[in-house]
Every structure is written in C-alpha cells, then in structure tokens.
N, C-alpha and C. Protein backbone atom coordinates (compact mmCIF):
# COMPACT_ATOMS: atom_id res chain seq x y z
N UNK A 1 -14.60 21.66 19.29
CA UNK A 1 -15.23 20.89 18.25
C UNK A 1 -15.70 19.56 18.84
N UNK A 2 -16.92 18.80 18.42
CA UNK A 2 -17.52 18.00 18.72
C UNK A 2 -16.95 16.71 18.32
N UNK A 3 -16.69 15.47 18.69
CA UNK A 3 -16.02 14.13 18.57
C UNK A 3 -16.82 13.22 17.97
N UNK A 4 -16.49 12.74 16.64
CA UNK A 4 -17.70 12.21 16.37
C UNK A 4 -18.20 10.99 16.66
N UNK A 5 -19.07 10.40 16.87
CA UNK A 5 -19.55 9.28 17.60
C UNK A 5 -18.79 7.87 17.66
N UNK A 6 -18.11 7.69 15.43
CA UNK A 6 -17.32 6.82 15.56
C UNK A 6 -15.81 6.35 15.98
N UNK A 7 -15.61 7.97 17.13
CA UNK A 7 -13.95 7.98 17.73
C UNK A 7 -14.11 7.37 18.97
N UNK A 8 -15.22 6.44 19.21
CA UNK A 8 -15.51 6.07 20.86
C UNK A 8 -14.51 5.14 21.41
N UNK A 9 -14.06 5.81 22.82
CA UNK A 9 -12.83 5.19 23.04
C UNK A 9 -13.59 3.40 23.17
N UNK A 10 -12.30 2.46 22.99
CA UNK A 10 -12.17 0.98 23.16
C UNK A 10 -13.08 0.42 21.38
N UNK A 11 -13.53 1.39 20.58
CA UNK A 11 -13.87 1.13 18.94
C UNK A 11 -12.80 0.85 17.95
N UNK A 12 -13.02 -0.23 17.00
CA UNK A 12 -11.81 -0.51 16.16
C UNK A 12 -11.63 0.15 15.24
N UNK A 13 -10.77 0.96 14.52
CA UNK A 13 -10.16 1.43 13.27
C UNK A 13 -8.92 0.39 12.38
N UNK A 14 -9.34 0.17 11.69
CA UNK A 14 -9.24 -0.72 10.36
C UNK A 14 -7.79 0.50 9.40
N UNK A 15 -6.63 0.77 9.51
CA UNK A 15 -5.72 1.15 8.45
C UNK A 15 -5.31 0.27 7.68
N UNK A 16 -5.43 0.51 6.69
CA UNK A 16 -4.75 -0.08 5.58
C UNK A 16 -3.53 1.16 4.80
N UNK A 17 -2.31 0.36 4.42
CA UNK A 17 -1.29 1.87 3.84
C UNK A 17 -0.85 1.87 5.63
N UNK A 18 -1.09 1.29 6.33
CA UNK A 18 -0.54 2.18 8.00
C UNK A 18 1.10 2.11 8.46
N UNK A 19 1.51 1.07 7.17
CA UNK A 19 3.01 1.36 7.50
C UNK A 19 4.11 2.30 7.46
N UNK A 20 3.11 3.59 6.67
CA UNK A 20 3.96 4.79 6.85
C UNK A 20 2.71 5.91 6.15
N UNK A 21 3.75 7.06 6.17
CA UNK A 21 2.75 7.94 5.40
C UNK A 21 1.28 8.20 5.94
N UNK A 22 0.30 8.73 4.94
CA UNK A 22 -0.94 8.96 5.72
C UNK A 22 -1.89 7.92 7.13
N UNK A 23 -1.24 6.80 6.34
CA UNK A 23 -1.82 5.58 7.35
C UNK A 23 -1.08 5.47 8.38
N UNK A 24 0.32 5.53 8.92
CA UNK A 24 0.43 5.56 9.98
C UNK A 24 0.00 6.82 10.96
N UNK A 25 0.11 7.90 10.38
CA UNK A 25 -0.11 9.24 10.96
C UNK A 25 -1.54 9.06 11.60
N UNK A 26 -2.39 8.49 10.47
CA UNK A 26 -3.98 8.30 11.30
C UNK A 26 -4.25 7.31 12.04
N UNK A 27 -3.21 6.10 12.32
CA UNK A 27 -3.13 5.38 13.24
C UNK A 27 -2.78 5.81 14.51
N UNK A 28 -1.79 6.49 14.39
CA UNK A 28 -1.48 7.53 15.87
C UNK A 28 -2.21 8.20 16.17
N UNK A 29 -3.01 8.87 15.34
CA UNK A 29 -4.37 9.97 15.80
C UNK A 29 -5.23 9.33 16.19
N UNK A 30 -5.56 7.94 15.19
CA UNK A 30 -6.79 7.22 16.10
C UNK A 30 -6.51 6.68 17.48
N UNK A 31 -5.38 6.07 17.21
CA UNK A 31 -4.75 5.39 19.08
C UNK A 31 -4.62 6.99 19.78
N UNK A 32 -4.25 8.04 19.45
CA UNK A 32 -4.50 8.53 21.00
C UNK A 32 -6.03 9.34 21.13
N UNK A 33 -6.78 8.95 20.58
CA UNK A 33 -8.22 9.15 20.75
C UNK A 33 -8.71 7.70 21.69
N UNK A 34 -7.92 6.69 21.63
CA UNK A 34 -8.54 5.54 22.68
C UNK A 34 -8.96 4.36 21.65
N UNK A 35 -8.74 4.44 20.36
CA UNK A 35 -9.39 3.35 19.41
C UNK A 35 -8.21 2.42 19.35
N UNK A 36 -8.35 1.27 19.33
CA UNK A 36 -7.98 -0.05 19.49
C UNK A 36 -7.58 0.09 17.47
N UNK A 37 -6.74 -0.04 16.77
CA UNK A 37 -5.92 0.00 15.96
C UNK A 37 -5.13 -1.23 15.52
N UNK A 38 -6.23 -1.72 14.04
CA UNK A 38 -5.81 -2.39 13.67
C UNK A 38 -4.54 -2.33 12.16
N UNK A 39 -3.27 -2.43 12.16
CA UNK A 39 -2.32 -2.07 11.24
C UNK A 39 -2.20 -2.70 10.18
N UNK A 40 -2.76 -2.61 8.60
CA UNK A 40 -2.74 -3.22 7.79
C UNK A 40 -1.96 -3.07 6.89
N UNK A 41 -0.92 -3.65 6.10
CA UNK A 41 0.25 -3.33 5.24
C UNK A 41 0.50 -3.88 4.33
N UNK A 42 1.62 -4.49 3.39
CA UNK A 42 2.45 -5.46 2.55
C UNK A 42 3.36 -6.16 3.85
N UNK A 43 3.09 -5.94 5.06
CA UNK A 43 4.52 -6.46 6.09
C UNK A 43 5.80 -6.25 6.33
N UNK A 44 6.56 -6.77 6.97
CA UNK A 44 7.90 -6.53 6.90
C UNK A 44 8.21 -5.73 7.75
N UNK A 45 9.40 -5.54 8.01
CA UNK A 45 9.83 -4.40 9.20
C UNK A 45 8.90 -3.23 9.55
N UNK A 46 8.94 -2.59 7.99
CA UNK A 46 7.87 -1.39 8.50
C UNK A 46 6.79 -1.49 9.37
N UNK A 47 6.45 -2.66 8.95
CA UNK A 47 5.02 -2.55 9.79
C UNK A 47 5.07 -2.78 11.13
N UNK A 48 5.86 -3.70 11.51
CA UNK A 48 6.30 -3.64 13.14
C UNK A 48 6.59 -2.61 13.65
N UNK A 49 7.69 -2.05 12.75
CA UNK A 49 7.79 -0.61 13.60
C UNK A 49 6.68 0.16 13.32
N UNK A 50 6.50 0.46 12.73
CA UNK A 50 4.87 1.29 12.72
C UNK A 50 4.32 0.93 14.06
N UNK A 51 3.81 -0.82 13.97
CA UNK A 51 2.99 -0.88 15.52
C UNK A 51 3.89 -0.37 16.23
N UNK A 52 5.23 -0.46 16.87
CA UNK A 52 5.99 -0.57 17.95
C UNK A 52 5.98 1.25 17.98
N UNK A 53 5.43 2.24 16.87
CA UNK A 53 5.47 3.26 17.05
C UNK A 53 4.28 4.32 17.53
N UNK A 54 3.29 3.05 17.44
CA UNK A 54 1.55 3.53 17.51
C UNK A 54 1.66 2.95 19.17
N UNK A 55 1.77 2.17 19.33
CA UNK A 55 2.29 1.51 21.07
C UNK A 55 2.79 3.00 21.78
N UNK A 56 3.85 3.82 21.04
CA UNK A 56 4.43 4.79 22.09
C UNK A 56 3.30 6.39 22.24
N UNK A 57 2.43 5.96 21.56
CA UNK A 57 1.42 6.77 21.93
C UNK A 57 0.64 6.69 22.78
N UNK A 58 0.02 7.97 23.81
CA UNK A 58 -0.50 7.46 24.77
C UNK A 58 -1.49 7.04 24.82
N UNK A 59 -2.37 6.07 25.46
CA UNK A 59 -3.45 5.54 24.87
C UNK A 59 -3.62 4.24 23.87
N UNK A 60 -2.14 4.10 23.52
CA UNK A 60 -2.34 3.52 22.28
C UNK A 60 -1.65 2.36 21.91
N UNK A 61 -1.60 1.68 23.49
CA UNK A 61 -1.35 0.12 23.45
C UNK A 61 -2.12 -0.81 23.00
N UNK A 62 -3.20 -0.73 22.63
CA UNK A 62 -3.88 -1.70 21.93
C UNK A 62 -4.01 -1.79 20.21
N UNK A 63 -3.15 -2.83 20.20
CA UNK A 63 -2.78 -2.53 18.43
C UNK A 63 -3.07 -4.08 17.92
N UNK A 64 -3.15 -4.32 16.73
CA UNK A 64 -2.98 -5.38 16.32
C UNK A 64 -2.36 -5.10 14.61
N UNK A 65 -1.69 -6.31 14.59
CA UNK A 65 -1.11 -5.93 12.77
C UNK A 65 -1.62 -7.07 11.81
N UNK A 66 -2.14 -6.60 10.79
CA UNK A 66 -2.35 -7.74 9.46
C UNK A 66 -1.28 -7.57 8.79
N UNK A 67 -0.67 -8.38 8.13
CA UNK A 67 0.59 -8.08 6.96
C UNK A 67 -0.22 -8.51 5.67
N UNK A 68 -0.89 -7.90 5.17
CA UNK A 68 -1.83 -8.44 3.74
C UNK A 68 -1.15 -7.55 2.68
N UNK A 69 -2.05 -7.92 1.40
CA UNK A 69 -2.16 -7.05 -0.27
C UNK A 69 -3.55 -6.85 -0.11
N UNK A 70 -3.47 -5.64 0.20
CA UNK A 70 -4.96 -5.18 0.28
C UNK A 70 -5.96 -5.56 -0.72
N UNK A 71 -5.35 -5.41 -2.16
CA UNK A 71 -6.15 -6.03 -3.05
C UNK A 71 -6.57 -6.92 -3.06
N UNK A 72 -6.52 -7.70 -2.21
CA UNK A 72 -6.25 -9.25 -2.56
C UNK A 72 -7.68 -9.98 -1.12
N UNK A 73 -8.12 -10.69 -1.60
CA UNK A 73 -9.20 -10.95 -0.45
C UNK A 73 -8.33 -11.79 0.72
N UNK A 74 -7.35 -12.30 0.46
CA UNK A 74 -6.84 -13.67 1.12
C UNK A 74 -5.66 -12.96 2.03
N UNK A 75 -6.18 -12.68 3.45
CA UNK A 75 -5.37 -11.51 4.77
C UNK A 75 -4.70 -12.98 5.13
N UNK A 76 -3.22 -12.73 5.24
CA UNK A 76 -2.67 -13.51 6.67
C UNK A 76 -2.82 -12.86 7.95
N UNK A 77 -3.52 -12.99 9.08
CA UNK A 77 -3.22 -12.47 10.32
C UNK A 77 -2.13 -13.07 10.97
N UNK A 78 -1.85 -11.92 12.00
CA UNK A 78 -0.52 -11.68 12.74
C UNK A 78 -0.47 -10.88 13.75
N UNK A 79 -0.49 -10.99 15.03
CA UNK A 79 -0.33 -9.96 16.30
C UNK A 79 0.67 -9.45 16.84
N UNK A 80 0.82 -8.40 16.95
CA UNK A 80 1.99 -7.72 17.41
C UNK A 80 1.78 -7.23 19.30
C-alpha cells in the first residue's frame, strides 16, 4: 500500500486526546512512520508518560507535549 504524502518523515502531527486511548496509539503509529509528534492533553502524569512512551518507539524521539483543554483557545506549552 502506498504512504500518503502527509506521513513524510521529519512532518508534524498535531494529537490531541494523546494521553491514552486512540490518541496515544496514533501517536506511536505516527512516530514510527518518522513524524515529529506533537502530544496534546489535560496534562499530568499521563501525558509524560505517554511522551516517555512514544520516545520508546523507534523513530520516535522527537516529541513535544502541550498540556492544554482543547476546547479552550488559551494552550500552555511545555517540552518534554
């Protein structure tokens, strides 16, 4: 099957929900495709571990984490 143009390795993917459940799962799929993975959540432990769990994928050291309310326009950033 063909890769589609927007899985190009070193491209950003944007999760939101990535602290568990569907969003982390597609954070791991996107990091070991080569996409640079950004982790968006409510914060808190989960979400660290989430990154610290998208990290043990191969490929898939390049992470960064927001701890936000998605609803909400006003993101604190935060790097993991």
């Amino acid at each position: 099957m063909a890769q589609h143009p927007a899985l190009t390795e070193g491209r950003v993917a944007v999760i939101t929900g990535a602290a568990s459940g569907i969003g982390l799962a597609a954070a791991k799929r996107f990091a070991a495709t080569g996409l640079r993975i950004c982790l968006a959540d409510l914060g808190g432990g989960r979400l660290e571990q989430a990154a610290a769990e998208v990290a043990l994928v191969p490929r898939g050291a390049r992470r960064m984490c927001w701890p936000c309310r998605p609803t909400s326009v006003n993101w604190r950033r935060s790097s993991a």
